[in-house]
Protein backbone atom coordinates (compact mmCIF):
# COMPACT_ATOMS: atom_id res chain seq x y z
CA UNK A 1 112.01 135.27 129.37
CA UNK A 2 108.59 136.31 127.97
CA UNK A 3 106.06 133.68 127.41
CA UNK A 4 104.72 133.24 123.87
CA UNK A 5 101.37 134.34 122.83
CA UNK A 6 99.23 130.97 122.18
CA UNK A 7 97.98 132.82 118.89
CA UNK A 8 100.79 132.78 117.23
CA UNK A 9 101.27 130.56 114.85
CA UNK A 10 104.07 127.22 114.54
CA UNK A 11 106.07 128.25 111.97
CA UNK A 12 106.59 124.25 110.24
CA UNK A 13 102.78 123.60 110.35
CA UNK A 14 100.64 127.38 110.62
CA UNK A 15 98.75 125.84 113.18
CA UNK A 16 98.13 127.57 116.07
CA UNK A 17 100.46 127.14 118.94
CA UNK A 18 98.14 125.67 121.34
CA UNK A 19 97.70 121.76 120.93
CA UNK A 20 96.45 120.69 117.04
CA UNK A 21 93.47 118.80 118.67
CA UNK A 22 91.64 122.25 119.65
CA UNK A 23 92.79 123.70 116.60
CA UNK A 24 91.05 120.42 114.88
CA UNK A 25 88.02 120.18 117.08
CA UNK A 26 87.29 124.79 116.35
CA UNK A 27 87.79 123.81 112.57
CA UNK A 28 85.30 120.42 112.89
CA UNK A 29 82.80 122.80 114.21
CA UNK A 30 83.33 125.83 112.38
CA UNK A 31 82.67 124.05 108.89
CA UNK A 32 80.84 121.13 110.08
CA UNK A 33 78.27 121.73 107.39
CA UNK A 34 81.32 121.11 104.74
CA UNK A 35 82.52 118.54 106.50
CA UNK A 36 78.87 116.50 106.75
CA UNK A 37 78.91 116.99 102.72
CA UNK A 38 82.22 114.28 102.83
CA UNK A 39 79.83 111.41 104.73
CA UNK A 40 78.06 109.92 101.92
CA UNK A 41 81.29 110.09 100.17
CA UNK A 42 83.24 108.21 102.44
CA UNK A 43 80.99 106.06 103.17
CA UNK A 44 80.56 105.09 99.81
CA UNK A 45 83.89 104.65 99.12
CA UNK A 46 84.61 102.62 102.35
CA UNK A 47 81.59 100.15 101.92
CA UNK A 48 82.41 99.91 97.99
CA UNK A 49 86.30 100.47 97.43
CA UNK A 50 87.95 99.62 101.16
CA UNK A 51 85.63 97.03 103.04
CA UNK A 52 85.90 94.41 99.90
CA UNK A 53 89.99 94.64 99.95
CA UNK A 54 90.03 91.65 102.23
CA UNK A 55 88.82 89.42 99.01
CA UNK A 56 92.30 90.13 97.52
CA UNK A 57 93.77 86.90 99.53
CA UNK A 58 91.62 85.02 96.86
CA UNK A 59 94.46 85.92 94.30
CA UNK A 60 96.47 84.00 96.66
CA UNK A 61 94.11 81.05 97.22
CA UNK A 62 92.46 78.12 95.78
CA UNK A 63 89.32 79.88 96.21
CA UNK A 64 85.97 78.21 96.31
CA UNK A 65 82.87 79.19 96.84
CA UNK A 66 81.70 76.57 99.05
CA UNK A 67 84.74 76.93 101.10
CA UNK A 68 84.73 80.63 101.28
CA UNK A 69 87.93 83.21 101.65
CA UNK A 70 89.08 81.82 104.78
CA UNK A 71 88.84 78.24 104.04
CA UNK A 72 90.34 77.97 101.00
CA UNK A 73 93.65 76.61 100.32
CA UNK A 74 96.58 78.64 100.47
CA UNK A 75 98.81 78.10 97.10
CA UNK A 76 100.92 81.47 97.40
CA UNK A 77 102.10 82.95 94.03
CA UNK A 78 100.95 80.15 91.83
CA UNK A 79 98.24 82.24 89.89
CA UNK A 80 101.02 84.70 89.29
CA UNK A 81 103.12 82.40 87.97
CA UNK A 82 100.36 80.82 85.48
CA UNK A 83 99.50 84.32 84.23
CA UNK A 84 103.09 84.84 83.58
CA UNK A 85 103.92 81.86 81.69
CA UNK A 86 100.33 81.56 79.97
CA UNK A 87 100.72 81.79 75.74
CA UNK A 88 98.63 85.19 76.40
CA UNK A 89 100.46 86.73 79.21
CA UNK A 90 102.03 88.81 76.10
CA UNK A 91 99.67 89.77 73.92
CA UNK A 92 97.54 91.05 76.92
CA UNK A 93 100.51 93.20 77.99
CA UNK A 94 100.80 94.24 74.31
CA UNK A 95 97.39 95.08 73.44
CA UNK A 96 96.44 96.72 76.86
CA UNK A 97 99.68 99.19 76.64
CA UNK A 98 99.29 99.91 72.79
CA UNK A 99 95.35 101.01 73.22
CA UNK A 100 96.37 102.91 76.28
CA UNK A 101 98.65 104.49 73.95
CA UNK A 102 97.00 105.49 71.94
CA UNK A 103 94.33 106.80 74.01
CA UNK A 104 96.94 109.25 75.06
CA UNK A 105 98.63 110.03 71.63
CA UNK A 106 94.86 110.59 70.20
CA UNK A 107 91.82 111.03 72.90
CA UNK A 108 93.70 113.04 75.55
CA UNK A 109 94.66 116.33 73.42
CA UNK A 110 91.52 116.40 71.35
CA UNK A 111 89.71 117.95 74.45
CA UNK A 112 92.82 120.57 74.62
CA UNK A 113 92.64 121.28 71.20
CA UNK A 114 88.88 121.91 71.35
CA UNK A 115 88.73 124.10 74.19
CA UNK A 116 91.92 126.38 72.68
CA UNK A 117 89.54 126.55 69.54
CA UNK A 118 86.01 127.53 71.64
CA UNK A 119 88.37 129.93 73.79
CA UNK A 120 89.05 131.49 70.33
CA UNK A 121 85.41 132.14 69.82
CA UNK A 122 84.23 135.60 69.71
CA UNK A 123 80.40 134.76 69.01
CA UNK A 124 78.70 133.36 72.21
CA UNK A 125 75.73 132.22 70.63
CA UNK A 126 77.71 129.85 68.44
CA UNK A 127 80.17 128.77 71.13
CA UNK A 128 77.29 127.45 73.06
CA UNK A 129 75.56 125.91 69.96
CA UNK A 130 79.21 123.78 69.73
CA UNK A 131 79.36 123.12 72.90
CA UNK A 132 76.27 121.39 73.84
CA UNK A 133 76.49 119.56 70.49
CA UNK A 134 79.95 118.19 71.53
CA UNK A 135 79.29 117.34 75.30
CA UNK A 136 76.06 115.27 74.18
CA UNK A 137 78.02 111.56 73.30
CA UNK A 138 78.97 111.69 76.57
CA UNK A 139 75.49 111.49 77.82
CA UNK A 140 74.76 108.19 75.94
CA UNK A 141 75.17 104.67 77.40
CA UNK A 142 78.33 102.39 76.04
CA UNK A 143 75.76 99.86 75.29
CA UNK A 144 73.64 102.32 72.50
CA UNK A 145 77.25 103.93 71.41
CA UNK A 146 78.70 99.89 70.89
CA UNK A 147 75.13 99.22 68.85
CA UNK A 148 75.97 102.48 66.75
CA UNK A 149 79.40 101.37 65.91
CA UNK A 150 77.62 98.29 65.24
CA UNK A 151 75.39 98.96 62.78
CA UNK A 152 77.10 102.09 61.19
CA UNK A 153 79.82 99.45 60.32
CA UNK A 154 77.84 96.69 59.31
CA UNK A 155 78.53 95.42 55.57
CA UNK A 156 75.21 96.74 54.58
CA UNK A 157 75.87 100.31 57.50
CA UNK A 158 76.23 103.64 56.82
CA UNK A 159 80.11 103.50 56.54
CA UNK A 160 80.45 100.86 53.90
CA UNK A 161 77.12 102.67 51.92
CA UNK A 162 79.60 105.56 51.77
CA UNK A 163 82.74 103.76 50.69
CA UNK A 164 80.33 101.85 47.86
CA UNK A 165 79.30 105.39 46.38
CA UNK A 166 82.95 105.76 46.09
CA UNK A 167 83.60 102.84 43.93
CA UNK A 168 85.76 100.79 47.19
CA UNK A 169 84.93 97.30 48.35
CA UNK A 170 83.03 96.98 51.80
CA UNK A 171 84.84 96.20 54.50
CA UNK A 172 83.95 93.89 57.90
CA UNK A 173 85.35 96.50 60.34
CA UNK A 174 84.42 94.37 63.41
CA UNK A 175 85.52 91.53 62.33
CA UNK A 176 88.86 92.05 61.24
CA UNK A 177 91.66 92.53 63.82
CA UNK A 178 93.22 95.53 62.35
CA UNK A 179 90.91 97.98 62.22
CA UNK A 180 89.39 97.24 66.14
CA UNK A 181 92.07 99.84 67.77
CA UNK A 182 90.80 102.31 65.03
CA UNK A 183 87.21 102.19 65.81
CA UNK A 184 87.83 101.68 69.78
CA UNK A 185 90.06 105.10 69.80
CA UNK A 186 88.17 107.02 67.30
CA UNK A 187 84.42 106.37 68.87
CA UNK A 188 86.19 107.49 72.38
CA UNK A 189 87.39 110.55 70.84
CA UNK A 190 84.02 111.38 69.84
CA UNK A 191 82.13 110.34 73.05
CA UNK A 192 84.77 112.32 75.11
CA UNK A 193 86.17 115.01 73.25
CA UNK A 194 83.33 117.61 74.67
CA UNK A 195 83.03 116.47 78.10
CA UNK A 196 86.89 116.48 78.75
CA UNK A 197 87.14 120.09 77.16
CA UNK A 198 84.89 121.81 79.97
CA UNK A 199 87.84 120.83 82.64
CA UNK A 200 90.18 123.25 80.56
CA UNK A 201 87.61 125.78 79.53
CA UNK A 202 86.93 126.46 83.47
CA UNK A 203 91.18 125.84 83.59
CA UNK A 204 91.33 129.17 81.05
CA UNK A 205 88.74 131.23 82.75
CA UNK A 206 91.06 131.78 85.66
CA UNK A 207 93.72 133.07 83.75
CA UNK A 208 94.97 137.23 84.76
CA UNK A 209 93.10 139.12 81.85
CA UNK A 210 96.09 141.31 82.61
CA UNK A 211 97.98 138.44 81.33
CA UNK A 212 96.52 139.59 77.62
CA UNK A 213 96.59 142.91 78.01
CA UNK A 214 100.42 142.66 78.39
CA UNK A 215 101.04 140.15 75.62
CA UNK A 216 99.06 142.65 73.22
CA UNK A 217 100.89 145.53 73.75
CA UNK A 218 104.01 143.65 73.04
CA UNK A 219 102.27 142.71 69.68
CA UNK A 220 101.43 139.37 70.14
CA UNK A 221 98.53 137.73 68.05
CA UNK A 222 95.84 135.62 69.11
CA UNK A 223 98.46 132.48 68.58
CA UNK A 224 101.08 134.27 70.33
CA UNK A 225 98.88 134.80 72.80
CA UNK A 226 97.84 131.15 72.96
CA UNK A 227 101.18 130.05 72.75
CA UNK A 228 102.86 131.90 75.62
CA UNK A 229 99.73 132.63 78.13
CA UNK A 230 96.85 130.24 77.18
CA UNK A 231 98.78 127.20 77.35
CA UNK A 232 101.18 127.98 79.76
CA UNK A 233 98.01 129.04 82.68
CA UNK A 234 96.14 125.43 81.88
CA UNK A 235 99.60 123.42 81.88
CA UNK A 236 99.14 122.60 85.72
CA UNK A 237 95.49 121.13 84.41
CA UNK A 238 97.29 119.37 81.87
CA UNK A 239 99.78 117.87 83.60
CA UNK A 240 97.61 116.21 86.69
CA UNK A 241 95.55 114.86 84.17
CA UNK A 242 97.84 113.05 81.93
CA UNK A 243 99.84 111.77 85.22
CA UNK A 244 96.44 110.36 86.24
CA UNK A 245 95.82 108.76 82.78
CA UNK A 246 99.28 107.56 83.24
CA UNK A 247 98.26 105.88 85.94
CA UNK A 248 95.19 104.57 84.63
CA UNK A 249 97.21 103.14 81.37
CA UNK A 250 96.42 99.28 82.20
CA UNK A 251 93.17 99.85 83.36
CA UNK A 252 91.83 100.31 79.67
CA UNK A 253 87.84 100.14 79.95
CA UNK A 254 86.13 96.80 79.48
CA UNK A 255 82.78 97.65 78.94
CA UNK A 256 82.88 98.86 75.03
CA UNK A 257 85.38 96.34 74.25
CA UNK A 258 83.12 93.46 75.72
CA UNK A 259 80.44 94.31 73.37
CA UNK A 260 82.26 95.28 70.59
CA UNK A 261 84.86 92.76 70.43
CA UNK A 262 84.99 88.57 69.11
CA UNK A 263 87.27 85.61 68.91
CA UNK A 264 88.27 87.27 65.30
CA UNK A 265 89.42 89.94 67.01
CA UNK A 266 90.98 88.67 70.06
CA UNK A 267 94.42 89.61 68.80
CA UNK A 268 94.70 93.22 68.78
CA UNK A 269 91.16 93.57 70.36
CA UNK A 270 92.13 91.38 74.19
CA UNK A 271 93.10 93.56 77.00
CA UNK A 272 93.96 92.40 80.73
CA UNK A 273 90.29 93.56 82.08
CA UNK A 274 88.65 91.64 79.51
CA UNK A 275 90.82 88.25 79.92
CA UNK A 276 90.02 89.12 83.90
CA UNK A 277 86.51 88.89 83.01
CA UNK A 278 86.07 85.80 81.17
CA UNK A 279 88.42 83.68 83.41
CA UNK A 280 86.62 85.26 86.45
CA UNK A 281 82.77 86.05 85.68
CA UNK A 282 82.78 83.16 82.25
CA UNK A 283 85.17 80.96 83.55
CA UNK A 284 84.90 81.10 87.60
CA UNK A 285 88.55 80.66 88.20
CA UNK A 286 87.53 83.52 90.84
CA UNK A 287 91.67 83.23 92.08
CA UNK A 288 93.22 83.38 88.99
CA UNK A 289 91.23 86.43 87.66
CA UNK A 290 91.65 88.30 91.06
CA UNK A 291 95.33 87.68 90.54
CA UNK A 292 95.30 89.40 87.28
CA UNK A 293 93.44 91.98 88.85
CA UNK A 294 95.82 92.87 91.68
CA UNK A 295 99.07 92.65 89.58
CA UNK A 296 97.34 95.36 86.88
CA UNK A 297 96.43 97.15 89.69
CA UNK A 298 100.27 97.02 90.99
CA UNK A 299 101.65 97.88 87.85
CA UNK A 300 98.98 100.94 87.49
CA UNK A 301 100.22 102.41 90.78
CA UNK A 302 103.82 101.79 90.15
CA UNK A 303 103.15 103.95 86.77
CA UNK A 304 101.13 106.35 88.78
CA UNK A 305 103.81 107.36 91.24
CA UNK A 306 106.63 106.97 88.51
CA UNK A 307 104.70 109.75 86.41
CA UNK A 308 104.59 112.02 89.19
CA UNK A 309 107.95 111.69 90.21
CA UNK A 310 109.31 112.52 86.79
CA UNK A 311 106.61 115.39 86.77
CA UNK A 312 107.76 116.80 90.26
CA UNK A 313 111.53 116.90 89.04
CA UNK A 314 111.13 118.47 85.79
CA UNK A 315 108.31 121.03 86.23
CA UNK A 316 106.71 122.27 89.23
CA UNK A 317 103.70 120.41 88.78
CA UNK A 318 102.86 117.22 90.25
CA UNK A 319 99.97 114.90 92.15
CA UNK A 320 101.21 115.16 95.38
């Protein structure tokens, strides 16, 4: 019987027939340049993200500092429970899910919407005028966009000088509890809507001109067109990313809401990383806080992989 030719390749994996650790040691070498780039990367992300995972046991200990992660009491699930049974175990839950909502009802297809509408632009000069105008929030610190919202909403701000010339009372935005989601979604919105647009601009400029070219001749319009070959080539763009803010739902960012939130506000304002915060940085109840932590981080993967299932069975696009 004739012997096979070590070239060819394994027909499961397309490696080469001869044993994968060659194949992996020619590769290592051939693009060991490439592969030097991923050092600092993994590094980072080992040091930062990996190494530090041991501290989770605190969420199951009476953690104190004196005693350190190994000698602190073991108490098991107890945390949990607390969280679970504390008065603001629900509102938490509530507030945290409704703002992520939100964020994907409102802030994730404005940066769609914006790059169909500079795709649509025929004069360059302007298209890059709009551009760099609408990437530039994203280039300012949280701290000098929360001191904006600030002071554009103060009683005596820009907002309420407006609402005065129009004959309506001033309002305290930040301190009343119904209009914090407002301000929190609408000042993302702006800060991201430019930034998160280039992702589907590069998405659309690797789309088959040919793909036009046939649509026209059928006599589609520029919306047609949008509609049935625009949209359609970015959909694999659009799809990873909203699985990923799927994912991300619970982990609804702290930062802006620390400084732009107060105890007035506390009841549509309080979200899960902000109660971590205070009971764990304020408070130093170091277990309980970690708890908190690791079950939104649970919950975030569980909606991360559910997202991606449903994805992978009803379109061909998925994660992984």
């Amino acid at each position: 019987m004739p012997k096979l030719n070590k070239n060819l390749l394994n027909a499961s994996t397309g490696i080469p027939a001869e044993s994968k650790w060659k194949f992996i040691q020619r590769d290592l070498i051939r693009n060991r340049y490439i592969y030097l780039m991923l050092v600092p990367v993994i590094t980072y992300y080992m040091i930062f993200h990996y190494a530090p995972m041991y501290g989770l046991l605190i969420a199951f200990k009476d953690y104190g500092i004196a005693d350190g992660v190994w000698q602190s009491p073991w108490v098991g699930f107890t945390h949990f429970q607390n969280f679970f049974e504390s008065p603001y175990f629900w509102r938490l839950m509530h507030n945290t899910l409704l703002i992520s909502f939100y964020e994907l009802l409102f802030a994730f297809p404005a940066p769609i919407i914006l790059a169909l509408l500079l795709n649509e632009l025929r004069l360059i000069i302007f298209k890059r005028v709009v551009q760099t105008i609408s990437y530039l929030p994203h280039f300012i610190s949280i701290v000098v966009v929360a001191g904006m919202i600030v002071d554009f909403t103060a009683r005596d701000g820009l907002i309420n000088n407006i609402l005065v010339m129009f004959g309506i009372e001033p309002i305290a935005f930040l301190q009343e509890a119904g209009w914090f989601r407002s301000m929190y979604i609408s000042s993302g919105v702006w800060q991201g809507i430019g930034w998160g647009s280039i992702i589907y601009l590069a998405a659309m400029s690797n789309i088959d001109p040919a793909l036009y070219d046939a649509a026209r001749i059928d006599g589609a319009g520029r919306w047609k067109q949008t509609l049935n070959v625009t949209i359609p080539g970015i959909m694999p763009t659009i799809v990873i990313l909203l699985i990923l803010n799927i994912g991300a739902m619970l982990s609804v960012g702290s930062e802006k809401i620390i400084l732009l939130y107060n105890p007035l506000t506390y009841e549509t304002a309080d979200v899960i990383s902000t109660y971590v915060y205070r009971k764990g940085i304020l408070g130093a109840d170091f277990g309980y806080s970690a708890a908190v932590g690791l079950f939104n981080s649970i919950v975030s993967f569980i909606l991360l992989t559910l997202a991606n299932t449903i994805s992978k069975r009803v379109s061909e696009h998925r994660l992984w």
